[in-house]
PDB file of N, CA and C in Angstrom:
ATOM      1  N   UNK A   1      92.991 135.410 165.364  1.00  0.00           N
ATOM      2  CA  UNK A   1      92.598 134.027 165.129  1.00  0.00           C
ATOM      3  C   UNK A   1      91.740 133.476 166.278  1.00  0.00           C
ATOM      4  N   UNK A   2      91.797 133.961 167.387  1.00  0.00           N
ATOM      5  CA  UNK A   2      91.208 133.423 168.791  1.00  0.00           C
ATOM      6  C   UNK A   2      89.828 133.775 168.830  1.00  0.00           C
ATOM      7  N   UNK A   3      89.663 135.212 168.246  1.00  0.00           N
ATOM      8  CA  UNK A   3      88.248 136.138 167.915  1.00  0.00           C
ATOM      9  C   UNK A   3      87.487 134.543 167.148  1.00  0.00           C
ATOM     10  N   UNK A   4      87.942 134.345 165.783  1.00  0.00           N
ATOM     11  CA  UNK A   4      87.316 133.606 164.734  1.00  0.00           C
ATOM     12  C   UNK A   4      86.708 131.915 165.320  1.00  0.00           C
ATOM     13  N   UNK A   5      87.924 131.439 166.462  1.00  0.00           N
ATOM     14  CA  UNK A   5      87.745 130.244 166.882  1.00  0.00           C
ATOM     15  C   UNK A   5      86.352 130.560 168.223  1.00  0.00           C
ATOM     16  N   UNK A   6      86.680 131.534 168.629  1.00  0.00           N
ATOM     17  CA  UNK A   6      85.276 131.944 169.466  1.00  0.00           C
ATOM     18  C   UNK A   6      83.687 132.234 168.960  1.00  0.00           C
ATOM     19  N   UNK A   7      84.013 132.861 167.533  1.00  0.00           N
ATOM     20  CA  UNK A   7      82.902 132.905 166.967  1.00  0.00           C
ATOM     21  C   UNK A   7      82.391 131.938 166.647  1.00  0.00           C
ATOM     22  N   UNK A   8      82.819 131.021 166.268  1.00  0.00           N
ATOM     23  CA  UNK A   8      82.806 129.846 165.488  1.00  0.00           C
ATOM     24  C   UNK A   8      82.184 128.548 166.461  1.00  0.00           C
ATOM     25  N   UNK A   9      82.533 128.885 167.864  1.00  0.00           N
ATOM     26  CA  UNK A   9      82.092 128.056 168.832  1.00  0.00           C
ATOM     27  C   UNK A   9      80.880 128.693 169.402  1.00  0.00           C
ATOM     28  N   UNK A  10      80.573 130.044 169.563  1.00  0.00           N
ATOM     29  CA  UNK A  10      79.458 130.494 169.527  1.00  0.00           C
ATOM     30  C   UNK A  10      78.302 130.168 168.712  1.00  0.00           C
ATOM     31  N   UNK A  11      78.651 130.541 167.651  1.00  0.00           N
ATOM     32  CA  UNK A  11      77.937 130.196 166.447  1.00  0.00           C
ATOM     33  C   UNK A  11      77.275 128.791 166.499  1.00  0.00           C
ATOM     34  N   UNK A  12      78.022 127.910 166.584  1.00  0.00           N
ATOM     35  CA  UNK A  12      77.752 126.141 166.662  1.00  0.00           C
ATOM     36  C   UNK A  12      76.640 126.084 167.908  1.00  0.00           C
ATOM     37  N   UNK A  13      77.621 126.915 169.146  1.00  0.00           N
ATOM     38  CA  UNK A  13      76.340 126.483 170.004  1.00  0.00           C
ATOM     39  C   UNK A  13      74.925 127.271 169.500  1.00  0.00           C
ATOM     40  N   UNK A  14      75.208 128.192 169.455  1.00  0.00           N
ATOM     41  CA  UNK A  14      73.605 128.992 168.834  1.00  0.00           C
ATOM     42  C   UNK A  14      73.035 128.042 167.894  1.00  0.00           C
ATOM     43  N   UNK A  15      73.349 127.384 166.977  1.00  0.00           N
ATOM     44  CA  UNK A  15      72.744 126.276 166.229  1.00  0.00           C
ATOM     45  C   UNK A  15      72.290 124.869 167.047  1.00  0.00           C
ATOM     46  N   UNK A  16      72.906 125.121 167.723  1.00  0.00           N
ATOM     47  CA  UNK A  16      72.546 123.403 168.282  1.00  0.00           C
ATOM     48  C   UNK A  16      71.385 123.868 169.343  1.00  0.00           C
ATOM     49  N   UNK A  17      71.583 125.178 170.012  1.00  0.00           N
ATOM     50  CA  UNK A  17      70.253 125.462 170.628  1.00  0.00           C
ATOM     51  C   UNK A  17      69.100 125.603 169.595  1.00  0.00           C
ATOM     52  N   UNK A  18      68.823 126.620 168.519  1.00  0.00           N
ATOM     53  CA  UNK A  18      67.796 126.542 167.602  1.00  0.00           C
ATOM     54  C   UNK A  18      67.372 125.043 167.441  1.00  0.00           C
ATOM     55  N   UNK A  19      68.412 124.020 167.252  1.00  0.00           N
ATOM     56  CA  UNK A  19      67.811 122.868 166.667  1.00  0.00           C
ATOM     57  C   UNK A  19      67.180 122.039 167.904  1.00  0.00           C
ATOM     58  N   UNK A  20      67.372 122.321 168.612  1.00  0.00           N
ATOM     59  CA  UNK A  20      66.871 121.512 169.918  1.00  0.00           C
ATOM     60  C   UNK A  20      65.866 122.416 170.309  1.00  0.00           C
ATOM     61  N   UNK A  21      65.315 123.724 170.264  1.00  0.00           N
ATOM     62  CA  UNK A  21      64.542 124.029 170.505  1.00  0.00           C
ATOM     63  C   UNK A  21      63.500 124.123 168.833  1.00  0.00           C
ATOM     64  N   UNK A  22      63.509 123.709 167.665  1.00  0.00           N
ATOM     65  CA  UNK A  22      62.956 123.166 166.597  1.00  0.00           C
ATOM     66  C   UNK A  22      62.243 121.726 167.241  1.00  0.00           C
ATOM     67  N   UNK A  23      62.893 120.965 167.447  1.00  0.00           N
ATOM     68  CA  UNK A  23      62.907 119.551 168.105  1.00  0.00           C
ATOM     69  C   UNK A  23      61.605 119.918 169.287  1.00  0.00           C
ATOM     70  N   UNK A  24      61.990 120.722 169.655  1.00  0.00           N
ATOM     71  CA  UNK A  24      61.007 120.693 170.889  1.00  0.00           C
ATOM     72  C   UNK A  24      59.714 121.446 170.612  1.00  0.00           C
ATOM     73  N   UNK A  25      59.766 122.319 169.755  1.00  0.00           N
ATOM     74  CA  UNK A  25      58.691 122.329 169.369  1.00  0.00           C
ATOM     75  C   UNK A  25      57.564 121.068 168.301  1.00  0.00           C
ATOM     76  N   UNK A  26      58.559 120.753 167.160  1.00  0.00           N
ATOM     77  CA  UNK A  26      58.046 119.307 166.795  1.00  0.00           C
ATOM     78  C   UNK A  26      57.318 119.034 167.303  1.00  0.00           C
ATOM     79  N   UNK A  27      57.453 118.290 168.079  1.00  0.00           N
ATOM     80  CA  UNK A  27      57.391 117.010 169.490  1.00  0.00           C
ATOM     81  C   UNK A  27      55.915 117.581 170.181  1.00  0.00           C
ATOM     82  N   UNK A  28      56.080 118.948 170.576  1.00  0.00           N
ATOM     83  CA  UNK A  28      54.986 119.435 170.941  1.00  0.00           C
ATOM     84  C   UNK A  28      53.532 119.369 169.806  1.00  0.00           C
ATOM     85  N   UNK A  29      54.211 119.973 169.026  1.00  0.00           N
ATOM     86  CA  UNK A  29      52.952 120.150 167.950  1.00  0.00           C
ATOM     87  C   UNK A  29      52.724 118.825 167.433  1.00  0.00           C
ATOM     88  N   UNK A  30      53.375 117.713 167.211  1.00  0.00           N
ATOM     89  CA  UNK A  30      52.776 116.529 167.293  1.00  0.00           C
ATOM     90  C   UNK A  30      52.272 115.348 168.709  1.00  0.00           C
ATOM     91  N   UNK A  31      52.537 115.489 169.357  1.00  0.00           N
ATOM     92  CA  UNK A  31      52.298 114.893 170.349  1.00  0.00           C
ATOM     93  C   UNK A  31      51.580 115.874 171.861  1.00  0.00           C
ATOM     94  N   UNK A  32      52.437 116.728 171.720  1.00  0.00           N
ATOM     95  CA  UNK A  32      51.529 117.887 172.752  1.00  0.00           C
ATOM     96  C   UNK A  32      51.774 118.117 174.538  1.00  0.00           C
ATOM     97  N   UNK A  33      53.271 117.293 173.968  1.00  0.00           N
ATOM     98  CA  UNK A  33      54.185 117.199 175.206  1.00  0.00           C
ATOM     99  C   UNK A  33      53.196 116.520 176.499  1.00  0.00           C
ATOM    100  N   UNK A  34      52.642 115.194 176.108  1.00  0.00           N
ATOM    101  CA  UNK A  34      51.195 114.654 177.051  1.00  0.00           C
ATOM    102  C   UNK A  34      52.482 113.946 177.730  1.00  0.00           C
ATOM    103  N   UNK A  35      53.507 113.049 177.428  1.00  0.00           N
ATOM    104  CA  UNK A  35      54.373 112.245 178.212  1.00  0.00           C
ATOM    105  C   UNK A  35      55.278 112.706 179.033  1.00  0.00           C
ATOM    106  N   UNK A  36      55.842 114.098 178.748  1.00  0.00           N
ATOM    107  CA  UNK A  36      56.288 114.827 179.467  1.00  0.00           C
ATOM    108  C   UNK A  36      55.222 115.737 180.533  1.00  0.00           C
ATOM    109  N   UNK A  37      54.439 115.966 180.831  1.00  0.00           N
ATOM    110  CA  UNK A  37      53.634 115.995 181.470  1.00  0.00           C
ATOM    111  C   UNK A  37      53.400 115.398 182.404  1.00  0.00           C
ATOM    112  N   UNK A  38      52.637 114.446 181.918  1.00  0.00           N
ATOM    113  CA  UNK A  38      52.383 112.967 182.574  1.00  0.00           C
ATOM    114  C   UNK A  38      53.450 112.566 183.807  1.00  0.00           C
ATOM    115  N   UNK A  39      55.220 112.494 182.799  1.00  0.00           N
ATOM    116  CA  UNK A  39      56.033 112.410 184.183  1.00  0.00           C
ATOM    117  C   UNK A  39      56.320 113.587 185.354  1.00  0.00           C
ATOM    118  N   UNK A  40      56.103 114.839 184.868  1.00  0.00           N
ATOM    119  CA  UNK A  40      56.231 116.069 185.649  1.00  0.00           C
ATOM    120  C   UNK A  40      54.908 115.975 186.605  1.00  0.00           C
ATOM    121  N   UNK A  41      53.508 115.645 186.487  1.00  0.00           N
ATOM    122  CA  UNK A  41      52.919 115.463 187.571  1.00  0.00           C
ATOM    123  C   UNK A  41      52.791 114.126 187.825  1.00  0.00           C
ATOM    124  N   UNK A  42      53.585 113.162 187.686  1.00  0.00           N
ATOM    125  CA  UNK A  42      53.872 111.606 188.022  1.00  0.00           C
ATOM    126  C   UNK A  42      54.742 111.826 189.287  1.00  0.00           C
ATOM    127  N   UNK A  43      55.985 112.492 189.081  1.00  0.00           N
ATOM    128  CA  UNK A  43      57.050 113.192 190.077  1.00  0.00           C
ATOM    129  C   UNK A  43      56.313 114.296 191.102  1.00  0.00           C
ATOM    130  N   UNK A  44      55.328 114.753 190.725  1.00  0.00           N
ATOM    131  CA  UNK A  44      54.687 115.611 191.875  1.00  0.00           C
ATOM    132  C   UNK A  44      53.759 115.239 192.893  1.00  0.00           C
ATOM    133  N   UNK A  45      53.171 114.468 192.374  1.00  0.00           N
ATOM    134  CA  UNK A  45      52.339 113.804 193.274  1.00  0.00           C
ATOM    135  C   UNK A  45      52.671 112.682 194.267  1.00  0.00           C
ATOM    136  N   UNK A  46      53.901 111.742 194.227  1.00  0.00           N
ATOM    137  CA  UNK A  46      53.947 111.172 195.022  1.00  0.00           C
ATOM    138  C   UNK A  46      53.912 110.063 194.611  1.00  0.00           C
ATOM    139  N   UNK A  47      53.635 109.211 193.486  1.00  0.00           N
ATOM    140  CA  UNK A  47      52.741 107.834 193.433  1.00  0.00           C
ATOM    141  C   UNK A  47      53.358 107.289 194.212  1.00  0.00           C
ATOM    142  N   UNK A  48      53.678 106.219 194.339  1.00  0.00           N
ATOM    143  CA  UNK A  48      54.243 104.768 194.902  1.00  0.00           C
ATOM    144  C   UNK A  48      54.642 103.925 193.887  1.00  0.00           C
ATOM    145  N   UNK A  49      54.246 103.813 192.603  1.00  0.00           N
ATOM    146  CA  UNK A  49      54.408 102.851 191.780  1.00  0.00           C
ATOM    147  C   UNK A  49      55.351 103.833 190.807  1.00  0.00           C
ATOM    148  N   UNK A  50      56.338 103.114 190.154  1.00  0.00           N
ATOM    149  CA  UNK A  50      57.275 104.200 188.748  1.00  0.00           C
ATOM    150  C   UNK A  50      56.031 104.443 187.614  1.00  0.00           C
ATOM    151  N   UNK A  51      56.604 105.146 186.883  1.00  0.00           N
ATOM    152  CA  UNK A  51      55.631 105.741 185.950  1.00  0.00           C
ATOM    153  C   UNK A  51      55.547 104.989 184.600  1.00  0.00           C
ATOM    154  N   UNK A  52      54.943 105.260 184.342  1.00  0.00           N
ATOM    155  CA  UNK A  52      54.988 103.930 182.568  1.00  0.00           C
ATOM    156  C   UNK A  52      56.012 104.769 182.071  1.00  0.00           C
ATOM    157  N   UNK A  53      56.359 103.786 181.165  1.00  0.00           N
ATOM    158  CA  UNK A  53      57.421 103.745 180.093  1.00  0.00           C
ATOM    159  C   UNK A  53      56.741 104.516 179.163  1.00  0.00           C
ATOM    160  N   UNK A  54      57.489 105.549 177.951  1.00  0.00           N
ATOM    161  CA  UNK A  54      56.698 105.954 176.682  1.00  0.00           C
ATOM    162  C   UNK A  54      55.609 105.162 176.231  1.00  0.00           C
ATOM    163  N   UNK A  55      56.306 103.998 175.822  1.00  0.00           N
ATOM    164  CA  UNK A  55      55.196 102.977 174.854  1.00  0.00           C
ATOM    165  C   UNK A  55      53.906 103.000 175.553  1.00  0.00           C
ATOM    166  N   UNK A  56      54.447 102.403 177.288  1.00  0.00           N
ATOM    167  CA  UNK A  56      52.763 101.941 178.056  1.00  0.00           C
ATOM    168  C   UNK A  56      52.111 103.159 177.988  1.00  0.00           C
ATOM    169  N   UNK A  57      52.724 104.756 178.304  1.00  0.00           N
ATOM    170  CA  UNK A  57      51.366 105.717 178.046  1.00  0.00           C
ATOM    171  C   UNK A  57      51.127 105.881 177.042  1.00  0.00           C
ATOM    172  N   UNK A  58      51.154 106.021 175.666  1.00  0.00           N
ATOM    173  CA  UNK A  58      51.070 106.516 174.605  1.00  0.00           C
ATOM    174  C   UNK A  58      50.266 104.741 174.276  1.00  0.00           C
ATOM    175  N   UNK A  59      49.998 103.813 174.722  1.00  0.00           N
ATOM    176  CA  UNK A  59      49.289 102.723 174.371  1.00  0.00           C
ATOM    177  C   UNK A  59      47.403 102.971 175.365  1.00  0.00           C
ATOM    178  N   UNK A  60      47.948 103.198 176.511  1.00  0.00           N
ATOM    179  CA  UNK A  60      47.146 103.759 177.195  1.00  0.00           C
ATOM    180  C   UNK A  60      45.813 105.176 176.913  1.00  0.00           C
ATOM    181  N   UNK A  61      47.095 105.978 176.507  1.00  0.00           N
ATOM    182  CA  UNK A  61      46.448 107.486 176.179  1.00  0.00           C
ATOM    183  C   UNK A  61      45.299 106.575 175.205  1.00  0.00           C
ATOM    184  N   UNK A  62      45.999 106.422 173.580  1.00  0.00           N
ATOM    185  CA  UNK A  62      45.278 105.907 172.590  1.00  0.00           C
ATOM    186  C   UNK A  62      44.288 105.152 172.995  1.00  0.00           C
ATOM    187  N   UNK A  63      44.250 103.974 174.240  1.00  0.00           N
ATOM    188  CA  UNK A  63      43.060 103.330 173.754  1.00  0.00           C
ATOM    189  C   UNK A  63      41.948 104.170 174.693  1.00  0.00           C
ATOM    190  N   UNK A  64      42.238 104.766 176.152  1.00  0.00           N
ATOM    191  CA  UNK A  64      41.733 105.848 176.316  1.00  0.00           C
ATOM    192  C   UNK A  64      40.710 106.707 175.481  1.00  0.00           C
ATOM    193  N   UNK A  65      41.592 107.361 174.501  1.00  0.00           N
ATOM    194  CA  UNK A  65      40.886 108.112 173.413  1.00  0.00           C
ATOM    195  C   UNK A  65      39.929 107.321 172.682  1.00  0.00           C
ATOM    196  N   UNK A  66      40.276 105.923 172.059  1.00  0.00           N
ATOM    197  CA  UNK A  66      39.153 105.147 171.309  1.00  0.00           C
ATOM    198  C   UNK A  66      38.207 104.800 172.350  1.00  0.00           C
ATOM    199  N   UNK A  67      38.090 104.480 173.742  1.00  0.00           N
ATOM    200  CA  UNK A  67      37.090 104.336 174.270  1.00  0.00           C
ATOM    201  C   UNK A  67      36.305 105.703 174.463  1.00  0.00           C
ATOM    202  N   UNK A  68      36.888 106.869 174.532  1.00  0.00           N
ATOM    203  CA  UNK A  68      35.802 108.357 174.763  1.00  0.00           C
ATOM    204  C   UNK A  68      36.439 109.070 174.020  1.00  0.00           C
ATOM    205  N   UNK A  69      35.664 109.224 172.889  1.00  0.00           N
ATOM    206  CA  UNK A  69      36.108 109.831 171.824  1.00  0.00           C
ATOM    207  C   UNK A  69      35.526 111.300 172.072  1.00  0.00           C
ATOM    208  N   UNK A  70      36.104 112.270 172.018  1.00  0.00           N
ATOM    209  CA  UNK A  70      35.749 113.595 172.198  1.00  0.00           C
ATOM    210  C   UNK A  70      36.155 114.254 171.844  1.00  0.00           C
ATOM    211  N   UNK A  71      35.263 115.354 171.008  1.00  0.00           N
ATOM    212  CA  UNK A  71      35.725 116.443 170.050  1.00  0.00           C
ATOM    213  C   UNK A  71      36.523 116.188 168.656  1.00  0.00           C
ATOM    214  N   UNK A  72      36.644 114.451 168.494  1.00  0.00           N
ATOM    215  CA  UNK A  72      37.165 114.649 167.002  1.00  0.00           C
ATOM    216  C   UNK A  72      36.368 114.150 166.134  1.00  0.00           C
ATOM    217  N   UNK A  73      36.713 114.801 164.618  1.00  0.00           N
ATOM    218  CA  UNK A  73      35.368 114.459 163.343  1.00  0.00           C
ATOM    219  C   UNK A  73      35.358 112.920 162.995  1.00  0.00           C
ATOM    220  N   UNK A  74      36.753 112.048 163.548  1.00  0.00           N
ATOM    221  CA  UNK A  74      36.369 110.606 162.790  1.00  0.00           C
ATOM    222  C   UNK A  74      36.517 109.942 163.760  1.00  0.00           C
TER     223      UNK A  74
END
């Protein structure tokens, strides 16, 4: 019975890793992991000031992009 309760907790975790690494790919292929980024060389460099919040970069990035539009068809 101890075998079955071990498998069983194995098992769960092996699922909850697949799904979090599903998730993380998502995330990538839609977004392109730019915010995670962003804070990994935000934290490397030093700034002085904290780093924007999701919303402020992803408001930023976008209008960014509408002011220099590059490489896309619309």
């Amino acid at each position: 019975m101890a075998d079955t309760s071990a498998l069983r907790r194995e098992l769960r975790h092996g699922l909850r890793r697949l799904a979090d690494g599903i998730g993380r790919a998502g995330r990538a292929a839609l977004t392109g992991d730019k915010y995670e980024h962003y804070l990994k060389y935000h934290a490397s460099t030093g700034c002085e000031h904290p780093p924007m919040t999701e919303a402020q970069f992803w408001r930023d990035y976008h209008t960014w992009q509408d002011d220099n539009p590059q490489g896309r068809c619309c």
